[in-house]
Protein backbone atom coordinates (compact mmCIF):
# COMPACT_ATOMS: atom_id res chain seq x y z
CA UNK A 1 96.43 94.62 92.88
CA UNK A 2 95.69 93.37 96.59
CA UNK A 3 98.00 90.99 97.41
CA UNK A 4 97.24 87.37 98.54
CA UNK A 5 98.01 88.32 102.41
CA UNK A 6 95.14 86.40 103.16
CA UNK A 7 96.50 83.31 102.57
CA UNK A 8 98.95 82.41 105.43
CA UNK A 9 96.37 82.33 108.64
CA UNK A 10 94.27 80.05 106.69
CA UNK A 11 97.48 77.52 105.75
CA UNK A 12 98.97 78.28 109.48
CA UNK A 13 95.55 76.51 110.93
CA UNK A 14 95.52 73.53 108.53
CA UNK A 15 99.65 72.94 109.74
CA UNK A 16 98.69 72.95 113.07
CA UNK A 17 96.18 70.21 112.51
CA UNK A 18 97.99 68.14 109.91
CA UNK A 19 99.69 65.06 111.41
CA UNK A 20 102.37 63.21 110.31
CA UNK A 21 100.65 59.76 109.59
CA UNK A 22 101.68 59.11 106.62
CA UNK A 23 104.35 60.45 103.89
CA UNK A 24 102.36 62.43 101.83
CA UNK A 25 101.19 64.29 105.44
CA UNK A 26 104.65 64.90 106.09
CA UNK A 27 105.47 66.03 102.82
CA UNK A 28 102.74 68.44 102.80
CA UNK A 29 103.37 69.62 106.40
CA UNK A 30 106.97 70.23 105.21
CA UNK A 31 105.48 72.30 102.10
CA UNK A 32 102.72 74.65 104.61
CA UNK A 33 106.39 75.37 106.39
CA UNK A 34 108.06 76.47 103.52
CA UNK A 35 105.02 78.42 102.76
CA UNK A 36 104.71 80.01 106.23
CA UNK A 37 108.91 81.07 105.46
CA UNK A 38 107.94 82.36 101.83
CA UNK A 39 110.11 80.01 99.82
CA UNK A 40 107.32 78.91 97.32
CA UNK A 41 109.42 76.84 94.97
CA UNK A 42 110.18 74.38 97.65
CA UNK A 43 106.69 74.84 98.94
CA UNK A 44 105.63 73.68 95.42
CA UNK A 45 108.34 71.00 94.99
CA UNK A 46 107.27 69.49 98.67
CA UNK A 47 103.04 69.63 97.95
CA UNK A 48 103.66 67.70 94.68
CA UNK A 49 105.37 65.32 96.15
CA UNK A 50 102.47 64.76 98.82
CA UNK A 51 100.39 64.38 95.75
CA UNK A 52 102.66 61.86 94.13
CA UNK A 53 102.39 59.75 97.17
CA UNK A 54 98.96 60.45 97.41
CA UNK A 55 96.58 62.55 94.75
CA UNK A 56 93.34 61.37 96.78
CA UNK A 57 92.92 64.69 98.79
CA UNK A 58 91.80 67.98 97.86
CA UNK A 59 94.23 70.12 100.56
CA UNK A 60 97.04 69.16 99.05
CA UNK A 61 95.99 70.16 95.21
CA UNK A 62 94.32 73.23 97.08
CA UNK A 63 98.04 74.19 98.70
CA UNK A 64 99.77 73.79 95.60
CA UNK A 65 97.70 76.05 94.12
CA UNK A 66 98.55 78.63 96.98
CA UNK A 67 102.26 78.29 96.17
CA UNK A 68 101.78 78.39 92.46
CA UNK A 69 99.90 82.13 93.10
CA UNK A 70 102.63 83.15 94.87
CA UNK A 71 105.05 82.25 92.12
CA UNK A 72 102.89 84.00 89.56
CA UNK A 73 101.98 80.85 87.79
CA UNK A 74 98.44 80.88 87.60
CA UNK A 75 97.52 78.66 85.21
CA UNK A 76 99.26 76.00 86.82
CA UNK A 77 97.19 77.18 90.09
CA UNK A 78 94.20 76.36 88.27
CA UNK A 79 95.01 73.38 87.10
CA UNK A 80 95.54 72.21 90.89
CA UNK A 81 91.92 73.64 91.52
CA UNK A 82 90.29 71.47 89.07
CA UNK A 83 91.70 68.87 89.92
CA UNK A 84 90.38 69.72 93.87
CA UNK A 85 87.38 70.28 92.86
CA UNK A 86 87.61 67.03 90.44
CA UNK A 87 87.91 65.43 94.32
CA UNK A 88 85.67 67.18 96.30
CA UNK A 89 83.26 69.54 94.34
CA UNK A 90 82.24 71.47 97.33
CA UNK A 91 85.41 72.58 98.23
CA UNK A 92 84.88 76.31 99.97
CA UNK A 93 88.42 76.87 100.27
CA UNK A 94 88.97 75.99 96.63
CA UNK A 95 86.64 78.17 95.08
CA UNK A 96 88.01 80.52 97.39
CA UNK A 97 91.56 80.01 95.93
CA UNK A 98 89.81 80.12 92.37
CA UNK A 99 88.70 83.20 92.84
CA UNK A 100 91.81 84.58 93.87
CA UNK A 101 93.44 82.90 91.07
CA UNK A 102 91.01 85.00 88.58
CA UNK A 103 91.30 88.36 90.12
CA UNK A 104 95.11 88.01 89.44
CA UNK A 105 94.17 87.11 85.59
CA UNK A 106 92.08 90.16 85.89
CA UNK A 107 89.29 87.64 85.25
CA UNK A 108 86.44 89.54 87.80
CA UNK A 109 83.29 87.74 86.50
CA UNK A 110 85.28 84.59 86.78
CA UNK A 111 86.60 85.43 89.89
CA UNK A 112 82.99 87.15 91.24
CA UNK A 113 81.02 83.69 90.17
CA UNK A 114 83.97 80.77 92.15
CA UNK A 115 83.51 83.66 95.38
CA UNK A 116 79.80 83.54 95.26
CA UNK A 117 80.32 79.32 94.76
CA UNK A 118 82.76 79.35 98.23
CA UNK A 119 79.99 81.67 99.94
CA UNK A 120 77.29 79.13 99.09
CA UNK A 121 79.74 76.24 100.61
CA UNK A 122 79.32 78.13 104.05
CA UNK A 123 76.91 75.72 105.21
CA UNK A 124 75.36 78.45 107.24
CA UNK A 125 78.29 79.40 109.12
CA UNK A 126 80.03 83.08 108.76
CA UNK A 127 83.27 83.81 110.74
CA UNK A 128 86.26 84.74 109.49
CA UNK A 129 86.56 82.56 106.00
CA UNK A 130 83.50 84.17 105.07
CA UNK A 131 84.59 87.95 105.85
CA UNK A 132 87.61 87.25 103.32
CA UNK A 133 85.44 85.79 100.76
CA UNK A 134 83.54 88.93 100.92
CA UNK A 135 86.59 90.80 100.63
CA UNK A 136 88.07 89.24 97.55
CA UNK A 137 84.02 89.48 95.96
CA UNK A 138 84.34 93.51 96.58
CA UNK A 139 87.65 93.84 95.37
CA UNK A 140 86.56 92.11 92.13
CA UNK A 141 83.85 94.19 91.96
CA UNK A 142 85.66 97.45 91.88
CA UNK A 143 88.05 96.17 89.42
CA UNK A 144 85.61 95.73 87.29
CA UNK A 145 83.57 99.17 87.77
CA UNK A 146 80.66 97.13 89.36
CA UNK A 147 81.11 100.28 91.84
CA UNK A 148 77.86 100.00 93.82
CA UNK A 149 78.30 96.32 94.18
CA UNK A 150 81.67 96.65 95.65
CA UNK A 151 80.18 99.71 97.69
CA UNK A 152 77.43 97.49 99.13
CA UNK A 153 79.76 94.47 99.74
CA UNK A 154 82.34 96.76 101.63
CA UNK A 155 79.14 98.25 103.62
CA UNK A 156 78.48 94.62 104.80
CA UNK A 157 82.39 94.47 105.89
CA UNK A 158 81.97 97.76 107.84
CA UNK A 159 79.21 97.06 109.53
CA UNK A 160 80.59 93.38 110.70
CA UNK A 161 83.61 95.86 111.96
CA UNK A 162 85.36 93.56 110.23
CA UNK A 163 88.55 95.62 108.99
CA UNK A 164 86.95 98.75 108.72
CA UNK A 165 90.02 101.50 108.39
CA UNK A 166 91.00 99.61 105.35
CA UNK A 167 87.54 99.54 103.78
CA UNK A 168 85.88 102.42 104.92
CA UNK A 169 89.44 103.47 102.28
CA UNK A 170 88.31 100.56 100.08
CA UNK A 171 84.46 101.98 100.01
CA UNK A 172 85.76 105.63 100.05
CA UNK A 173 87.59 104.71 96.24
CA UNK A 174 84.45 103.02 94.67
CA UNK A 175 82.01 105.91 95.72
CA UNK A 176 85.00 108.36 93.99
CA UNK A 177 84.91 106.26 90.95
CA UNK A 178 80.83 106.12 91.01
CA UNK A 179 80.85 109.99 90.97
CA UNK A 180 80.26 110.69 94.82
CA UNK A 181 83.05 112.66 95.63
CA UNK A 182 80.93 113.61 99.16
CA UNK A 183 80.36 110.39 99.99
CA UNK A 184 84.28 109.40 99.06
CA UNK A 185 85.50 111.74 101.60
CA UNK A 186 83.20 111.16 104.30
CA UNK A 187 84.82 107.54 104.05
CA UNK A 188 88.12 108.39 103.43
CA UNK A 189 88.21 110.45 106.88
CA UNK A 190 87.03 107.37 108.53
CA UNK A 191 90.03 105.71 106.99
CA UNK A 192 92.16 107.81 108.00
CA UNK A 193 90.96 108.64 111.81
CA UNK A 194 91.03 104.79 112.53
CA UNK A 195 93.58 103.12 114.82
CA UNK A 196 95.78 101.59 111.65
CA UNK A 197 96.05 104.16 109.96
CA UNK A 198 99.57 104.13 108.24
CA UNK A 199 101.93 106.60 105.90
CA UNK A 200 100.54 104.11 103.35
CA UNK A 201 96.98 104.31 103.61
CA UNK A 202 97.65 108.15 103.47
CA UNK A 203 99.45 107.57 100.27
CA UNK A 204 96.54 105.26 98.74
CA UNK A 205 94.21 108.24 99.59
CA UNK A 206 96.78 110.39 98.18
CA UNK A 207 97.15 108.62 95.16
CA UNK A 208 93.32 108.20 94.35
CA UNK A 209 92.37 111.19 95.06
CA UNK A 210 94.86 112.58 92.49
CA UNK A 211 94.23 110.27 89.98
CA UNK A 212 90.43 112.03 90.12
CA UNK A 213 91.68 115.45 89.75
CA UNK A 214 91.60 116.73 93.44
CA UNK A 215 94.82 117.63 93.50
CA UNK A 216 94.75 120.18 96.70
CA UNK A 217 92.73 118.00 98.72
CA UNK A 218 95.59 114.72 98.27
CA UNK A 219 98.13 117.54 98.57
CA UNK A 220 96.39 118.26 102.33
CA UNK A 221 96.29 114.39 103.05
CA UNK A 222 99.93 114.31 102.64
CA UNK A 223 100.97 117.24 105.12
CA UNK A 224 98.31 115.56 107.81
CA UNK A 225 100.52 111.91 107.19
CA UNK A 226 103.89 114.27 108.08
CA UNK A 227 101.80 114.70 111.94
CA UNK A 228 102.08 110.74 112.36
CA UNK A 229 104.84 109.31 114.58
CA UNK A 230 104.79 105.76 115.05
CA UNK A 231 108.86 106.06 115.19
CA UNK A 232 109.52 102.80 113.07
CA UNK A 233 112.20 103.00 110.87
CA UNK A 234 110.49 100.67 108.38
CA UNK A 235 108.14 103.31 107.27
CA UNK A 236 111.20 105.22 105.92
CA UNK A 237 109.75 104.45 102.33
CA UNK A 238 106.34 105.64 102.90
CA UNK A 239 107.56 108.89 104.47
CA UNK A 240 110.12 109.29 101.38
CA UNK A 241 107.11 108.89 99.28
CA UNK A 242 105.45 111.67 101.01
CA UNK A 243 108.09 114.09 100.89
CA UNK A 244 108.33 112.97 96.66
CA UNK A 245 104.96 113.70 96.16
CA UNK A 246 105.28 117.07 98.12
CA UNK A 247 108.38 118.30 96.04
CA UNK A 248 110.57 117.86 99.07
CA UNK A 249 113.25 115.96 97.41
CA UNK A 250 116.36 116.46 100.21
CA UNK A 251 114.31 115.36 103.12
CA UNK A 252 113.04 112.05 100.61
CA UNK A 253 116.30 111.66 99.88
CA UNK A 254 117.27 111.23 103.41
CA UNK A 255 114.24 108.72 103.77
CA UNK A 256 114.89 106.42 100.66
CA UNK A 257 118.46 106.33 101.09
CA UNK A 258 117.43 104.76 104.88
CA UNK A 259 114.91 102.57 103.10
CA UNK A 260 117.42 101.09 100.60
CA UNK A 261 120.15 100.54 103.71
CA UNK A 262 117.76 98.83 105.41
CA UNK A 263 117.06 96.24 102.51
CA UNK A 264 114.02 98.20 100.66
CA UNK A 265 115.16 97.84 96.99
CA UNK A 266 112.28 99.29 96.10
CA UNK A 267 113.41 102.71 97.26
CA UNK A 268 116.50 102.41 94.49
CA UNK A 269 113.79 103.18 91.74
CA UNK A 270 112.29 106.38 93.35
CA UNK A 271 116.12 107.71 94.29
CA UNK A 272 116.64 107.24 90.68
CA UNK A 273 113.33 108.91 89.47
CA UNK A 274 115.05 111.98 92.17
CA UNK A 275 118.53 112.13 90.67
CA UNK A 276 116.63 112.26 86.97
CA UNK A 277 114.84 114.70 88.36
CA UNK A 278 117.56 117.20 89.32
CA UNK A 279 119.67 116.23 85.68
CA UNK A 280 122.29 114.08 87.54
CA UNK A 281 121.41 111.37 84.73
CA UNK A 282 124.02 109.19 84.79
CA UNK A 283 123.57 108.68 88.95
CA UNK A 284 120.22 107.60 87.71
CA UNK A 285 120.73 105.52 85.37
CA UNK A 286 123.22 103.68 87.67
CA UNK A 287 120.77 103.36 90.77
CA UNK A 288 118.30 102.24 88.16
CA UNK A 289 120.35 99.42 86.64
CA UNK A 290 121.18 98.67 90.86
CA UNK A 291 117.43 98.29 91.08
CA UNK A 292 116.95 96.10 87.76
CA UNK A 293 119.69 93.65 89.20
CA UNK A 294 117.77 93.09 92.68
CA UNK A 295 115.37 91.45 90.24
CA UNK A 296 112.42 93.41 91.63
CA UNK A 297 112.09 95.24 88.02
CA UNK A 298 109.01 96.73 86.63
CA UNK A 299 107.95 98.44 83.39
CA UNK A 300 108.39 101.56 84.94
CA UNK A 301 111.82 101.74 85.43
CA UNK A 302 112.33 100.59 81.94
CA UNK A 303 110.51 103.20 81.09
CA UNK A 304 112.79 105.79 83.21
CA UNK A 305 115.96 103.70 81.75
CA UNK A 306 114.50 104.27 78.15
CA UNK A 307 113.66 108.16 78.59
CA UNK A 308 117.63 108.77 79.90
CA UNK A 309 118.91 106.91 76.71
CA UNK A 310 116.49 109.36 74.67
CA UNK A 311 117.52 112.45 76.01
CA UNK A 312 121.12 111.34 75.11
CA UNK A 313 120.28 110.75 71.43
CA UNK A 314 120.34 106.60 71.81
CA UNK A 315 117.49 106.01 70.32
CA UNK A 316 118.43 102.28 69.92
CA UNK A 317 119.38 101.56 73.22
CA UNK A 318 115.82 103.64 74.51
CA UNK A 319 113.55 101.51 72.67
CA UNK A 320 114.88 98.71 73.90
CA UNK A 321 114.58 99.34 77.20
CA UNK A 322 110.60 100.58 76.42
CA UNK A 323 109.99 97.30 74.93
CA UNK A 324 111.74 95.57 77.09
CA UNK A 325 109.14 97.36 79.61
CA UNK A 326 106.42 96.36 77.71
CA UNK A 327 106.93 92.65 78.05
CA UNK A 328 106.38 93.07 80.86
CA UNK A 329 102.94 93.95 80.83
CA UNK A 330 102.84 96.11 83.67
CA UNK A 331 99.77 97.75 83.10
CA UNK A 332 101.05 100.87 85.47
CA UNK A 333 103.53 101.95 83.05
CA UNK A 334 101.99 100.53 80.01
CA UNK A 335 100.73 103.74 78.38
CA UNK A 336 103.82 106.04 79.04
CA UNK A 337 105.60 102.58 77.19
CA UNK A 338 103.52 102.38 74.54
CA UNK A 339 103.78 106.10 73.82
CA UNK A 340 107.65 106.54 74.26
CA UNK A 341 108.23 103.94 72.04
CA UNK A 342 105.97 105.12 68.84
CA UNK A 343 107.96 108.44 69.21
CA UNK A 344 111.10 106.82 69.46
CA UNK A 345 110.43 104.97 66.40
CA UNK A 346 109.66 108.22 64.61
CA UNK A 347 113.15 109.41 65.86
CA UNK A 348 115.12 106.20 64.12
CA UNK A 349 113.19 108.04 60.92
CA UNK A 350 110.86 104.84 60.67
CA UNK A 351 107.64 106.73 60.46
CA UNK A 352 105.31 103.74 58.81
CA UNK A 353 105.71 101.98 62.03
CA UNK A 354 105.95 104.88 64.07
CA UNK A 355 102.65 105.84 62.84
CA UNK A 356 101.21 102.58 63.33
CA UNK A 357 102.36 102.37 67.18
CA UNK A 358 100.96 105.89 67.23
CA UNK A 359 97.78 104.30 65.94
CA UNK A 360 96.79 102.26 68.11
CA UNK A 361 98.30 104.36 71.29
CA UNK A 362 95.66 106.78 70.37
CA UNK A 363 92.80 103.75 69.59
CA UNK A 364 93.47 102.62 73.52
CA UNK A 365 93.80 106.14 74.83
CA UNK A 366 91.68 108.28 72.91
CA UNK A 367 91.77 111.32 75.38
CA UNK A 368 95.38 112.07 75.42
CA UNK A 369 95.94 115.39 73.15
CA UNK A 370 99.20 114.85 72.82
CA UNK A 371 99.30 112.06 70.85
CA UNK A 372 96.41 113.04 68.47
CA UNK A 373 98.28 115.55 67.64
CA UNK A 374 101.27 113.60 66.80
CA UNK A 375 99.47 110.72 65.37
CA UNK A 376 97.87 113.54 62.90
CA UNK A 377 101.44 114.35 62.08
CA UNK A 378 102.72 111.08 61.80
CA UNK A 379 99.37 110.71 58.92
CA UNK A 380 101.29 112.99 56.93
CA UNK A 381 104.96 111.42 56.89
């Protein structure tokens, strides 16, 4: 999911204008700070108590709600918009935020209907609030498969220049998933030929493009990124991502190991997927567990923790680290979960429940053979 990166230059204006007249000011001056820093807890902690010493304006409910997204507690974040818009019911910035709020609930006809509300509040101005607004309304539109909605919106963005390397990528994707694989690439290049163009956005084309089956065109995107040199050593990870996807495990070796000394825990998870990879299992399972502790976790690498105690015969210790996965609710790794753990369930020798997992693995993903095959067998235990 897009990230809410669109949130600090919007906060940074309002603390340049907020004043220190009065306590609750201060206190949510002090709170925008801890924001701009990214410690969101005492962001929170400082916003609520600007609304304890005052709950009569809107930007403060509005900014706790900002902090709340960024500590994944969305409910709470809408809470704080209702009771902004309970102030001032023509808020644009808080149906803005609501919006947000609902694309991260996966929400998109919530979050489509509070981003046309905050376009309506423009009052017949459009400058940069407005572009964003625009930005969020497209992504919720592709998220929900409203593909030539989000393909007009991100035409609009384009044309306003506003962006346009990351959504002629953005555009490119919908007109993929809307079955216009000609028009897709004709964006995609654009994506790709403008000024900030990264390792990343090669990646993201990469990745989509293999998702949709064309495998030997992503491949090609992926030796053109290896022709970049913007000689930062932060892009370490993205190159050690290229040379994974390309086979070329020594040379993404090199690159995630420089990640991960650098700070980039996320790199521990693909050097474990590598050492897997080449059977040094229990090197894997190690820099897995290293990555679980940096508390960066996902279901995935549950998932990778769970298929190294399979292999070994721990069928115990596997399923709970697949259900621990699944609590997760990653929705990345949630199939390859849901699947490991029916069939380790049918290894413990508990095939009623193995064939009820198996069930309703095949009921959410009819089109995997695999598994109507082995649900069909499980029919039969």
């Amino acid at each position: 999911m897009k990230t809410i990166k669109y949130l600090l230059p919007f906060l940074a204006s309002v603390l340049c204008l907020t004043g220190c007249s009065s306590s609750a000011a201060s206190s949510d001056k002090a709170g925008l700070e801890y924001y701009r820093l990214g410690n969101y807890t005492e962001a929170a902690q400082a916003f609520d108590e600007a609304i304890y010493k005052d709950n009569s304006k809107a930007e403060y409910y509005i900014h706790h709600a900002f902090a709340y997204i960024e500590l994944g507690d969305y409910q709470n974040a809408l809470s704080k918009i209702d009771s902004a818009l309970a102030l001032d019911p023509n808020n644009q910035e808080a149906y803005r935020c609501q919006g947000i709020i609902y694309i991260a609930l996966n929400q998109y006809e919530n979050a489509i209907a509070a981003l046309e509300k905050a376009l309506d509040f423009a009052e017949g101005f459009v400058g940069q609030m407005e572009f964003d607004i625009l930005d969020y309304r497209a992504l919720a539109e592709l998220k929900s498969n409203q593909y030539q909605k989000a393909i007009d919106t991100y035409a609009i963005l384009i044309d306003i220049d506003y962006k346009p390397g990351e959504h002629h990528f953005l555009r490119g994707t919908a007109y993929l998933m809307n079955q216009n694989p000609e028009a897709a690439f004709t964006d995609f290049e654009a994506a790709l030929s403008a000024s900030d163009a990264t390792y990343e956005r090669y990646l993201n084309v990469y990745t989509c493009l293999a998702q949709y089956g064309y495998q030997e065109q992503a491949t090609s995107y992926l030796e053109k990124a290896l022709l970049l040199d913007t000689g930062k050593q932060e892009n370490a990870f993205a190159k050690g991502k290229i040379y994974y996807y390309l086979g070329d495990y020594e040379n993404a070796l090199s690159n995630f190991s420089t990640a991960r000394d650098k700070g980039n825990d996320e790199a521990l998870l693909y050097l474990g997927k590598i050492y897997a990879s080449q059977g040094d299992t229990n090197t894997a399972f190690i820099t897995f567990e290293q990555y679980v502790q940096t508390g960066t976790v996902s279901g995935e690498v549950y998932n990778q923790m769970g298929i190294i105690k399979f292999n070994q015969g721990d069928y115990i210790s596997a399923l709970n680290y697949f259900e621990t996965g699944l609590g997760l609710n990653d929705l990345d790794s949630r199939k390859a979960l849901l699947y490991n753990e029916a069939v380790t369930y049918e290894y413990l020798l508990d095939f009623s429940t193995a064939a009820a997992k198996m069930a309703a693995y095949v009921a959410a993903y009819p089109d995997d053979p695999a598994a109507i095959r082995e649900n069909e067998f499980l029919k039969t235990r």
